[in-house]
Protein backbone atom coordinates (compact mmCIF):
# COMPACT_ATOMS: atom_id res chain seq x y z
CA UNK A 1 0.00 0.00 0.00
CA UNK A 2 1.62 3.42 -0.89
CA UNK A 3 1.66 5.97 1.30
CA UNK A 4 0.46 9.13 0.99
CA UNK A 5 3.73 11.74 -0.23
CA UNK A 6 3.72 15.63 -0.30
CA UNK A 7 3.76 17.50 -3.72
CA UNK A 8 7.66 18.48 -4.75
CA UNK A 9 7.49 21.93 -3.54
CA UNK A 10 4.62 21.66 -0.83
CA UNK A 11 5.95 23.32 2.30
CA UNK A 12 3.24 23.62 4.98
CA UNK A 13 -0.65 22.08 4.73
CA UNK A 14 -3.14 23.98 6.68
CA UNK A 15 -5.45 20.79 6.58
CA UNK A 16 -7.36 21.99 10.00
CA UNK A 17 -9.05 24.94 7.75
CA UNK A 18 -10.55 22.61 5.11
CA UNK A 19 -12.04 20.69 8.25
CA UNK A 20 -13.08 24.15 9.84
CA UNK A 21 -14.41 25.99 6.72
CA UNK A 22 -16.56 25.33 3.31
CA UNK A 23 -13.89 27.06 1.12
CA UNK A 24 -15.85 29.29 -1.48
CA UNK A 25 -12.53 30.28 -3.79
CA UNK A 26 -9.12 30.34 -3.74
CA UNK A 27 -6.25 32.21 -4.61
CA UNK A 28 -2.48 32.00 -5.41
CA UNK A 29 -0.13 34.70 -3.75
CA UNK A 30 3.11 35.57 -3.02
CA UNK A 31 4.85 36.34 -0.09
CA UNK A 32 7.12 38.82 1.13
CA UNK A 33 9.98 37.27 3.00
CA UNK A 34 13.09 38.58 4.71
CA UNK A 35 16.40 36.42 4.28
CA UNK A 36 16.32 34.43 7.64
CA UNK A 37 12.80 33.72 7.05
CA UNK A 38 13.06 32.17 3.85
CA UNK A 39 15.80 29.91 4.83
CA UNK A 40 13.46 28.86 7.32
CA UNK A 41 10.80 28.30 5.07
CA UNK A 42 13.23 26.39 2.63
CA UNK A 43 13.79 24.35 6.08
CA UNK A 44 10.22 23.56 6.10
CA UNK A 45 9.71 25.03 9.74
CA UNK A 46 6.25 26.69 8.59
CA UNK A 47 3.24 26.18 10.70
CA UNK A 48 -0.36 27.89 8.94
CA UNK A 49 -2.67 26.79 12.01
CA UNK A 50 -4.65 28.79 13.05
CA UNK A 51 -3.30 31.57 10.85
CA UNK A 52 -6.20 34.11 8.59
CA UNK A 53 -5.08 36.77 6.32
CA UNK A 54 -6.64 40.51 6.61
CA UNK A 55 -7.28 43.23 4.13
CA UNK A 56 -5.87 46.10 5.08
CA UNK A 57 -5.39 49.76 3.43
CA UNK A 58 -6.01 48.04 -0.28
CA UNK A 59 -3.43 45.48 0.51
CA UNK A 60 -3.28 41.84 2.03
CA UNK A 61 -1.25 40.67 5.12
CA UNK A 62 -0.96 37.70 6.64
CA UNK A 63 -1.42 37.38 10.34
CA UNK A 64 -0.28 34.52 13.75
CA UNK A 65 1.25 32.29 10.45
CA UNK A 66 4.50 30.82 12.43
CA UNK A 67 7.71 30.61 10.54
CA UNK A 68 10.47 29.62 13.22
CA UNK A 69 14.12 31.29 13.80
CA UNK A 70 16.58 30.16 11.08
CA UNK A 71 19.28 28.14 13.26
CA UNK A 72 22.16 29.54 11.90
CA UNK A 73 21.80 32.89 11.73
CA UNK A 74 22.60 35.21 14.59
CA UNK A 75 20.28 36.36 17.50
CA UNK A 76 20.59 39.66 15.94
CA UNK A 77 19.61 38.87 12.53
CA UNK A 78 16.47 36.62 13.01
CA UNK A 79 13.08 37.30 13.07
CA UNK A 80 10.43 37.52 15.03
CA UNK A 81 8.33 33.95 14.14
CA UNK A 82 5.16 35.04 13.99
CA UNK A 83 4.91 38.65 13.06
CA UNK A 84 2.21 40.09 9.98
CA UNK A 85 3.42 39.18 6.97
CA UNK A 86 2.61 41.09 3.73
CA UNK A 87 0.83 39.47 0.75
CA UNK A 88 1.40 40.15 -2.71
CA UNK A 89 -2.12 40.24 -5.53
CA UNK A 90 -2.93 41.82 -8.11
CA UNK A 91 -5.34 44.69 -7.57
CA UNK A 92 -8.23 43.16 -9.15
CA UNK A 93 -7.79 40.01 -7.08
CA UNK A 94 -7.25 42.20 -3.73
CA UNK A 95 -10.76 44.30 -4.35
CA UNK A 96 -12.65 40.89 -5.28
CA UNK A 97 -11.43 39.47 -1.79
CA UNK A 98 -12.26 42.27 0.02
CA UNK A 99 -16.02 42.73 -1.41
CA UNK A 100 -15.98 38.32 -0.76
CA UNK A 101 -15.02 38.83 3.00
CA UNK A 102 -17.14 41.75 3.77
CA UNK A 103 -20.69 39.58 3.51
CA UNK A 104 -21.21 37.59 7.07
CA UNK A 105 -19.42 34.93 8.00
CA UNK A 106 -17.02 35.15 5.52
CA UNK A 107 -13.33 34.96 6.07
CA UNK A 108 -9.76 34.48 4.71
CA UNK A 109 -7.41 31.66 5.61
CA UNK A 110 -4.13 30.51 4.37
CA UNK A 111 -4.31 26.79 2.84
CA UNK A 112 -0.59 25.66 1.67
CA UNK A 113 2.56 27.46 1.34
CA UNK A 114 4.58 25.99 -1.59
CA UNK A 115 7.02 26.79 -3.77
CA UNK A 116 6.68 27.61 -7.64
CA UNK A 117 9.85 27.74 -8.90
CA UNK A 118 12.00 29.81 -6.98
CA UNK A 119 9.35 32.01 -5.07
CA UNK A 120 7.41 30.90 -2.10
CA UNK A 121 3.49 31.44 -2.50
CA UNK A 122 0.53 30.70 -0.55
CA UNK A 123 -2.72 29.50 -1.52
CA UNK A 124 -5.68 31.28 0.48
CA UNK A 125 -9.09 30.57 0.48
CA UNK A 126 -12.36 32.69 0.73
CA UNK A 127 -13.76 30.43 3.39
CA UNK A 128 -17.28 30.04 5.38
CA UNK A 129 -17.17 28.16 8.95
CA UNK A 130 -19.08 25.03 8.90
CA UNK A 131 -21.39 24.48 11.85
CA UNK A 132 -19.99 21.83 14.62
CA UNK A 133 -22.86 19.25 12.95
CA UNK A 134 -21.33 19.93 9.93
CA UNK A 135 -17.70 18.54 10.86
């Protein structure tokens, strides 16, 4: 029996929101990084739980996503794990998401962080919460 393996350039699964939420649509985006944070990332020390992205001022930013301290690097050039993180969408795609997550109960949450090629992106998904009966 063959087990189940990740794609090539999955990183982190946030498999807890597609339990949690009915996802409505989804969207690729990239991710602004600073250098100890993507060697982390390359390290696959990502964790998405319990992580939900924000519009804010016309732009996107990801929020309580945990990316831990890069071993190697100093104290004094690592970063702080789980600070806001900004997203990068088109325009069109940022003012679709916004009018999505204004109706009730919407909300955005982060679904896989991957690489595609040499950039790290994350998938996010317009999501509804399910009702506990519907778990």
């Amino acid at each position: 029996m063959a087990t189940k393996q990740a794609p090539p350039g999955l990183v982190a699964d946030n498999r807890k929101a597609r339990h949690d939420y009915e996802i409505v649509e989804t969207f690729e985006a990239g991710i602004v990084l600073t250098g100890s944070e993507i060697k982390s990332v390359r390290a696959g020390r990502v964790n998405l739980r319990g992580s939900y992205a924000k519009v804010y001022n016309d732009e996107v930013y990801l929020y309580d996503a945990h990316n831990s301290p890069y071993e190697q690097s100093g104290i004094y050039f690592n970063h702080e794990p789980t600070r806001p993180r900004k997203l990068l969408l088109h325009r069109r795609e940022i003012s679709r998401i916004d009018g999505l997550i204004r109706q009730k109960g919407m909300t955005l949450v982060p679904l896989k962080m991957y690489f595609k090629g040499r950039r790290a992106k994350i998938e996010l998904g317009v999501a509804r919460g399910k009702k506990s009966y519907d778990k």
